[in-house]
N, C-alpha and C. Protein backbone atom coordinates (compact mmCIF):
# COMPACT_ATOMS: atom_id res chain seq x y z
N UNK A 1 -40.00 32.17 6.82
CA UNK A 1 -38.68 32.49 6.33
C UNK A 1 -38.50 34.00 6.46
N UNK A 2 -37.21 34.64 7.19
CA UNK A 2 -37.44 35.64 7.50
C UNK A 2 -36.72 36.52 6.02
N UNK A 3 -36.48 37.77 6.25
CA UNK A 3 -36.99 38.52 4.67
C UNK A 3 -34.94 38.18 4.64
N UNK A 4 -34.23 38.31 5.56
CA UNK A 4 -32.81 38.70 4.79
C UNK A 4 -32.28 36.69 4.19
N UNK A 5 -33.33 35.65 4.61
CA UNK A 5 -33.37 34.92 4.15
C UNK A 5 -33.93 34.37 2.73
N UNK A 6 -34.37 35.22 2.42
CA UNK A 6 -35.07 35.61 0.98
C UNK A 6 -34.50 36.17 0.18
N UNK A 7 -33.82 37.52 0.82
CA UNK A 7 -33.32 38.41 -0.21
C UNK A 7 -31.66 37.32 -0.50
N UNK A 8 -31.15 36.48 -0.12
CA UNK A 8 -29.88 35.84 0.22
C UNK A 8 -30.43 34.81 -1.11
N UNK A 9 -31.43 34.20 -0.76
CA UNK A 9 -31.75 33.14 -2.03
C UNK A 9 -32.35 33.49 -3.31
N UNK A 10 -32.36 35.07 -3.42
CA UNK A 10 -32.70 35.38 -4.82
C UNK A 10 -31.31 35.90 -4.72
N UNK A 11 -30.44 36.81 -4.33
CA UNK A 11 -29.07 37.07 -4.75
C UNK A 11 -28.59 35.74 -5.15
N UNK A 12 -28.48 34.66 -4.48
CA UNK A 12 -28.05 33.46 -5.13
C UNK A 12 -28.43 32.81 -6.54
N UNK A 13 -29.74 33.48 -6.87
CA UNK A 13 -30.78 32.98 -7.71
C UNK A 13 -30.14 33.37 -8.96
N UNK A 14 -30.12 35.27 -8.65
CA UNK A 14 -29.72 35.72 -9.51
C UNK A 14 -28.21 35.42 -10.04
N UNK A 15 -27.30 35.27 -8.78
CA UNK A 15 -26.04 34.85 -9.33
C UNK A 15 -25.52 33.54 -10.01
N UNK A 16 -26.68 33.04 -10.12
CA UNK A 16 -26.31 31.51 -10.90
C UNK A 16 -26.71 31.80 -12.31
N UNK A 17 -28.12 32.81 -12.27
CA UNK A 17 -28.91 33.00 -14.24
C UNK A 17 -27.69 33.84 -14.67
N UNK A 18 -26.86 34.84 -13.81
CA UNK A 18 -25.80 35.85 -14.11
C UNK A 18 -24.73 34.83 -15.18
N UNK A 19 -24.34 33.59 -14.26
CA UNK A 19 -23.20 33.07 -14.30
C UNK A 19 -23.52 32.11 -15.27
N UNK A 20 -24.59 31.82 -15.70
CA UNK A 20 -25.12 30.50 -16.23
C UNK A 20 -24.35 30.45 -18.24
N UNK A 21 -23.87 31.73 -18.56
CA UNK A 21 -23.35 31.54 -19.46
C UNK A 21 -21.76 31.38 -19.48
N UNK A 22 -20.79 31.21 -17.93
CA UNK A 22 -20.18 31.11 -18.15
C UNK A 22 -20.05 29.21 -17.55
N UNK A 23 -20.94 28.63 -17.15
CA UNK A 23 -21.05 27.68 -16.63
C UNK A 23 -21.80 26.91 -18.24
N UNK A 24 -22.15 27.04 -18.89
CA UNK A 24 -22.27 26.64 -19.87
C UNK A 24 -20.87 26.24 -21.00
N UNK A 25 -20.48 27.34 -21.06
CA UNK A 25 -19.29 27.54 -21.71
C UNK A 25 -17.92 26.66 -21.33
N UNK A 26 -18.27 26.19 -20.01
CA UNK A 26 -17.18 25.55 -19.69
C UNK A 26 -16.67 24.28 -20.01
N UNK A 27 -17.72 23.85 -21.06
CA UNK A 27 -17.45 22.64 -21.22
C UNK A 27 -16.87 22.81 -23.22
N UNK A 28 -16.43 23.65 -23.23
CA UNK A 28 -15.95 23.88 -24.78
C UNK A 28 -15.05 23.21 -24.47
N UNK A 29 -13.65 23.65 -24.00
CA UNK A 29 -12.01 23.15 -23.02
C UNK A 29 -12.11 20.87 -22.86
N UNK A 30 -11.79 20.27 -23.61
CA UNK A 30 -11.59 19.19 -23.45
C UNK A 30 -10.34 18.95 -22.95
N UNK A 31 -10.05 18.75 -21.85
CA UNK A 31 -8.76 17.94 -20.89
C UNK A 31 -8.89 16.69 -20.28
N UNK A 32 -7.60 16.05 -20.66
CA UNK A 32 -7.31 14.77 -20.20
C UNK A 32 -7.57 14.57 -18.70
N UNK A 33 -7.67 13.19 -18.38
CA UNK A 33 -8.40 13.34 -17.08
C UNK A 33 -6.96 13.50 -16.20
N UNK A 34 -6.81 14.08 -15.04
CA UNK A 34 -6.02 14.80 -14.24
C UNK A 34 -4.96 15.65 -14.58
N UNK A 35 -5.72 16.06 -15.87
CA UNK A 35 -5.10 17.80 -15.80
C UNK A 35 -5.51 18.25 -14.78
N UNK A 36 -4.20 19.46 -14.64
CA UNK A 36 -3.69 20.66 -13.46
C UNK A 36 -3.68 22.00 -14.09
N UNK A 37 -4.08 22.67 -14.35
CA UNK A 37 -3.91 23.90 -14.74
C UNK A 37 -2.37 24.60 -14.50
N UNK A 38 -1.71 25.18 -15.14
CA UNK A 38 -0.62 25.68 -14.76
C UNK A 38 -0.78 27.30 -14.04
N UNK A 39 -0.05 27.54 -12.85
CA UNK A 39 -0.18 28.48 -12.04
C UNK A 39 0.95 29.03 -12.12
N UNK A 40 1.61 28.18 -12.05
CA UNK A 40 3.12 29.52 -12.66
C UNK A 40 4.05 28.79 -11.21
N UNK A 41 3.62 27.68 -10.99
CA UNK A 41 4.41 27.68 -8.82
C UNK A 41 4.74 25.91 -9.73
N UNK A 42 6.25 26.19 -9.68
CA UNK A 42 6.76 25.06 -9.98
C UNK A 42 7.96 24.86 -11.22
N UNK A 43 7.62 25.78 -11.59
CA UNK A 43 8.25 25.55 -12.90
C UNK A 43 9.33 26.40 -13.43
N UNK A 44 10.10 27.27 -12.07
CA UNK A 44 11.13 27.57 -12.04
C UNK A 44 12.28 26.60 -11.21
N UNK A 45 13.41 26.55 -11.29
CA UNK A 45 14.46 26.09 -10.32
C UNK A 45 14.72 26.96 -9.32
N UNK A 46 14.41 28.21 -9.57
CA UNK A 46 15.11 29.34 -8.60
C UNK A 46 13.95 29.66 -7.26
N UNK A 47 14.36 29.32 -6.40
CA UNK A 47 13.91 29.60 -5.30
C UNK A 47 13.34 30.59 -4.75
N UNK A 48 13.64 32.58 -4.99
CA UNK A 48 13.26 33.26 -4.58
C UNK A 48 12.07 33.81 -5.14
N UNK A 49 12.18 33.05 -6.49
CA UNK A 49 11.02 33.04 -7.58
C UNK A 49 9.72 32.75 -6.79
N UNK A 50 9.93 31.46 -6.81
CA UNK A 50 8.71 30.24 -6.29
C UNK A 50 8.34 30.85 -4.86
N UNK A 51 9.29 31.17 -4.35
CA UNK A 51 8.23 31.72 -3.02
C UNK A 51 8.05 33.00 -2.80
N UNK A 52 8.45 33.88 -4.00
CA UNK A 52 7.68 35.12 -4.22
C UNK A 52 6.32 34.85 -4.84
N UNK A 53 6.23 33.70 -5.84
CA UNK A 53 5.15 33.63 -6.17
C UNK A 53 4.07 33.06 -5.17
N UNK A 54 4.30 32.12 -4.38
CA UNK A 54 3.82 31.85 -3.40
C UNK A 54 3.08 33.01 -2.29
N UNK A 55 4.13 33.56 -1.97
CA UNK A 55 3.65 34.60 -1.10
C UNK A 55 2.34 35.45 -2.22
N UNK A 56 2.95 35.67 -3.52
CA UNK A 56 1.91 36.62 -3.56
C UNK A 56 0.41 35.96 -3.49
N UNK A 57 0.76 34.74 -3.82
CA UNK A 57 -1.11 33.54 -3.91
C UNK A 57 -1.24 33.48 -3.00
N UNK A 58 -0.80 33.68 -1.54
CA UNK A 58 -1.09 33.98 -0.58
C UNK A 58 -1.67 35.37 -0.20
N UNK A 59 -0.86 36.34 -0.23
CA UNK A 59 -1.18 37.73 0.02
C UNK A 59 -2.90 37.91 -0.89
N UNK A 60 -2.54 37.68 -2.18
CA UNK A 60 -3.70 37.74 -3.17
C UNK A 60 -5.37 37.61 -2.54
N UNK A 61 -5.03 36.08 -2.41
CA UNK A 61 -6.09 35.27 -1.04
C UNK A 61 -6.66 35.96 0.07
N UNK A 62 -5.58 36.42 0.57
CA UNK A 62 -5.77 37.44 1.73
C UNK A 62 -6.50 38.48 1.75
N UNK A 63 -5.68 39.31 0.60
CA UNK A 63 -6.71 40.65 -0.04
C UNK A 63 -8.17 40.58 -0.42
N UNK A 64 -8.19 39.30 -1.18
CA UNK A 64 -10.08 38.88 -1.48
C UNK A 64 -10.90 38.46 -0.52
N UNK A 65 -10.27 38.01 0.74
CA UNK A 65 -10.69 37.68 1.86
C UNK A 65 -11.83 39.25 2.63
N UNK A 66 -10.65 39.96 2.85
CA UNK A 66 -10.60 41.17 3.61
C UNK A 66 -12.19 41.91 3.10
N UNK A 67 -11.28 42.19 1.22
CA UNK A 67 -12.97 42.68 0.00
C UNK A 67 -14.45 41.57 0.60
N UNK A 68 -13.72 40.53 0.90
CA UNK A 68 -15.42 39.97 0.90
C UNK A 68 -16.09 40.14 2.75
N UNK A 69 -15.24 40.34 3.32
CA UNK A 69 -15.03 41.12 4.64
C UNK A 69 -16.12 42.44 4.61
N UNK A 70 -15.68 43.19 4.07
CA UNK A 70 -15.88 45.14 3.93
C UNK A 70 -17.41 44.33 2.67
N UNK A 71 -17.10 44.11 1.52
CA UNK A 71 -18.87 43.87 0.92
C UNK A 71 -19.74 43.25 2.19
N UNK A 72 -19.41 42.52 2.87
CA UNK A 72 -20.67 41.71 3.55
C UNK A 72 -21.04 42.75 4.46
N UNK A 73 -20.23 43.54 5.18
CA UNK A 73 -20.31 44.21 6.23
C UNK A 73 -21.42 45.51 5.61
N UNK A 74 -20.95 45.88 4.50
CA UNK A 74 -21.56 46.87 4.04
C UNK A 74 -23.65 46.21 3.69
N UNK A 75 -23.25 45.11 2.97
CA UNK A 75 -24.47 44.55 2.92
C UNK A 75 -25.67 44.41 4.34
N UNK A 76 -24.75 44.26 5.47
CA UNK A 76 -25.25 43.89 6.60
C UNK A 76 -25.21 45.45 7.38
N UNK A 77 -24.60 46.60 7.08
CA UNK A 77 -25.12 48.03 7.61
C UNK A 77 -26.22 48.36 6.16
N UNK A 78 -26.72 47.95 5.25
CA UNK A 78 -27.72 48.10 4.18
C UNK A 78 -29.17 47.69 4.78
N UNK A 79 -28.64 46.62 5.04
CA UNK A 79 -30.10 45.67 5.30
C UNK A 79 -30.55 45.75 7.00
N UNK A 80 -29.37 46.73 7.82
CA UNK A 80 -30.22 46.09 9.27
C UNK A 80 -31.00 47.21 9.09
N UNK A 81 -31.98 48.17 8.83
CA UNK A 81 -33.36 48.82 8.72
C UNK A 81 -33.21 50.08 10.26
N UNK A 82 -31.88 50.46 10.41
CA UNK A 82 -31.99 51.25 11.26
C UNK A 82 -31.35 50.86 12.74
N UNK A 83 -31.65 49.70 12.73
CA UNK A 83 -31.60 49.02 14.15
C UNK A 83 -29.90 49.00 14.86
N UNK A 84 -29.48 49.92 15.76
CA UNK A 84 -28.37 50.76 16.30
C UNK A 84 -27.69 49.57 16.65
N UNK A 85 -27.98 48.64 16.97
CA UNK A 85 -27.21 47.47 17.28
C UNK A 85 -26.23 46.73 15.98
N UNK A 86 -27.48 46.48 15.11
CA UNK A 86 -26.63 46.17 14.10
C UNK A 86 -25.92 47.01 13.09
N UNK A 87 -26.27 48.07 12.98
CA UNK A 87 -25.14 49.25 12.60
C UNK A 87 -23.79 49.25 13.09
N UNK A 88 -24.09 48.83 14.38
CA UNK A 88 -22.81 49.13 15.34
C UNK A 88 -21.55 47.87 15.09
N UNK A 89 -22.86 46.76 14.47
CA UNK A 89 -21.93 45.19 14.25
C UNK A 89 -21.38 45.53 12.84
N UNK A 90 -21.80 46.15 12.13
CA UNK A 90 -21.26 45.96 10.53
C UNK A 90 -20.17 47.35 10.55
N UNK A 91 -20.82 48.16 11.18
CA UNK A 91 -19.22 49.51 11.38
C UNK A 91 -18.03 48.86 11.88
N UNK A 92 -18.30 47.62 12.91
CA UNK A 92 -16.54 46.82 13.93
C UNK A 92 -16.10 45.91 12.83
N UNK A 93 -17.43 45.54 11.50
CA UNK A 93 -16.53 44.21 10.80
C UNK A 93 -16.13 45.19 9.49
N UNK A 94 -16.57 46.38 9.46
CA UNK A 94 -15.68 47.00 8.04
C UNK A 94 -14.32 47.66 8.73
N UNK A 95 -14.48 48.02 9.76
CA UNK A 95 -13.31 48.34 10.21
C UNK A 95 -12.50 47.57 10.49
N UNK A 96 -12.64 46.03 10.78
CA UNK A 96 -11.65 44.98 10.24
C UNK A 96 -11.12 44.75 9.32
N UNK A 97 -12.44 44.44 8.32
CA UNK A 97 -12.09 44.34 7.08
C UNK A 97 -11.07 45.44 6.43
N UNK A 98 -11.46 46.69 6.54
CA UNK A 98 -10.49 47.85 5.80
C UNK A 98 -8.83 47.55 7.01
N UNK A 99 -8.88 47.17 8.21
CA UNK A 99 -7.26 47.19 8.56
C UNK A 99 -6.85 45.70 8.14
N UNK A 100 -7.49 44.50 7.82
CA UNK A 100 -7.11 43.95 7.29
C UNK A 100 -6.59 43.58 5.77
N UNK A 101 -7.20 44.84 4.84
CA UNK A 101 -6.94 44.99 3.78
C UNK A 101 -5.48 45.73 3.89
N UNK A 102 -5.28 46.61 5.15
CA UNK A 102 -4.20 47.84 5.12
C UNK A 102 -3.05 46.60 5.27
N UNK A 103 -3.39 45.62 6.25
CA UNK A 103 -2.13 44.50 6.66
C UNK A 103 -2.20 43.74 5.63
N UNK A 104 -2.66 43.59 4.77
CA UNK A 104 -2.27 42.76 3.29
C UNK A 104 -1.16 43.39 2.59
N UNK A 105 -1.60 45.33 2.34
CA UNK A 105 -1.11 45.76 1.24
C UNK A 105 0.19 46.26 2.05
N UNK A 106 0.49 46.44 3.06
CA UNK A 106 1.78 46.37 3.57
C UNK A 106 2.31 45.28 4.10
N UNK A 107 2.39 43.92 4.10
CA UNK A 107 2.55 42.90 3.58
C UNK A 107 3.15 42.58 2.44
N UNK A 108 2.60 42.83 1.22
CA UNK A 108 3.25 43.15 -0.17
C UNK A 108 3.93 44.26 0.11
N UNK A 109 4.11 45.42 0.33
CA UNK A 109 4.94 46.31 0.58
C UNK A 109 6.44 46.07 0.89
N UNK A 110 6.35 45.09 1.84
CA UNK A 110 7.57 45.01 2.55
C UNK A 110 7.72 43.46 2.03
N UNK A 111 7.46 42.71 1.48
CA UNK A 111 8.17 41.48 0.71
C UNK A 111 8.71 42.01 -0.64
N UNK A 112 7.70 42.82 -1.41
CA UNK A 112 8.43 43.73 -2.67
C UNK A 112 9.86 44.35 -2.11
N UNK A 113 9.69 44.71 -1.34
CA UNK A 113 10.97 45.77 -0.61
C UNK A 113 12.74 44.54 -0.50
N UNK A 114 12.11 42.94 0.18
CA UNK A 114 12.99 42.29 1.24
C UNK A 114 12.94 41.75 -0.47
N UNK A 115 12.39 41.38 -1.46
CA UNK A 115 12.85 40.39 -2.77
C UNK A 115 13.71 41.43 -3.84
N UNK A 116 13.21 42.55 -3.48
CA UNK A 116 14.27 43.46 -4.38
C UNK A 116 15.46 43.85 -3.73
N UNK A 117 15.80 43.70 -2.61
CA UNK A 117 17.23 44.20 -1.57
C UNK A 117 17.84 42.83 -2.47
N UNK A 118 16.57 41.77 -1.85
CA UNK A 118 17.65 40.13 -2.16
C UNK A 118 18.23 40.36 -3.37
N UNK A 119 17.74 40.52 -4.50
CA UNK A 119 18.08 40.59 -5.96
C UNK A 119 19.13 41.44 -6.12
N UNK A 120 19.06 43.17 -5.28
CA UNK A 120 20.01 43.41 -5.81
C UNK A 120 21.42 43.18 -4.91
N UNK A 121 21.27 42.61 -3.91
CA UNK A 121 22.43 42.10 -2.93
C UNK A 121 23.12 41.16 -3.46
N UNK A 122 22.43 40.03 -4.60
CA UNK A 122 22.28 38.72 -4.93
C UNK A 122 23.24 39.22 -6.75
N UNK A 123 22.96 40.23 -6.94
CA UNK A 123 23.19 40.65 -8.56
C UNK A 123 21.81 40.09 -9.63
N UNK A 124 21.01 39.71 -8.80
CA UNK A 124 19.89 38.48 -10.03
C UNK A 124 19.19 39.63 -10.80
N UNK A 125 18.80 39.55 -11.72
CA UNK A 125 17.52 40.01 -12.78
C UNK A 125 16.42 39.66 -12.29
N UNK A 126 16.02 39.40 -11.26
CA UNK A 126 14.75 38.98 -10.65
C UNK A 126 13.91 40.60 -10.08
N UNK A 127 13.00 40.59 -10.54
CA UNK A 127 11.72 41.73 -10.44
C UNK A 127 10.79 41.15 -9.83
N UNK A 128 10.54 41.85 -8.61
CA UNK A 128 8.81 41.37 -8.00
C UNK A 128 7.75 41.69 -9.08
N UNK A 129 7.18 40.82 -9.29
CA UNK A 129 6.13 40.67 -10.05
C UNK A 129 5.77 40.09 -11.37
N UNK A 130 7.60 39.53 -11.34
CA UNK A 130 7.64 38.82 -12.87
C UNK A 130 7.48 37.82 -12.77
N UNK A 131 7.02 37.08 -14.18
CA UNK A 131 6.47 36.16 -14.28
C UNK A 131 7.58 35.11 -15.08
């Protein structure tokens, strides 16, 4: 078993004894069987609402994507031990990762921008980001 296969199954190791008190805990919460958790996507009538909220559980998604993008990359310029090749692989995937983080947050940029024109073109009380 080679060593970054090792160090992968004690990070795992450790992230389960980490988590193990919140995986315990989870069973305080008694719900009927096919409860849904409420997310907030549904339970308006108004339309620009629901797919602002949408977009942002999208965008959101996106953004944690990108973060787990730039951590791995960084993990993987940590662990290659020098070796110019793989330096060279984890420098092309953080530099994805970081312009894919840049195309998220201007993304939100410019839907904040196109839901607040709508609102105030529209006259609505509607705010990006309200709930």
């Amino acid at each position: 078993m080679s060593k970054l296969t090792k160090n992968l199954i004690s990070l795992g190791v450790m992230a389960m004894v980490i988590c193990l008190p919140l995986i315990s805990s989870a069973q305080l919460n008694t719900y009927n069987v096919g409860y849904i958790p409420d997310v907030g996507l549904g339970t308006d009538t108004d339309v620009e609402a629901t797919a602002q909220r949408i977009i942002n559980l999208v965008l959101g998604f996106l953004g944690f994507v990108a973060l787990v993008i730039i951590i791995i990359a960084g993990f993987k310029w940590m662990t290659s031990g020098g070796n110019d090749e793989k330096i060279g692989s984890a420098k092309k995937m953080m530099g994805a990762g970081v312009v894919g983080l840049i195309i998220v947050l201007f993304a939100y940029v410019i839907t904040a921008f196109v839901f607040n024109a709508m609102a105030t073109a529209t006259n609505t009380e509607f705010e990006v980001g309200e709930q």
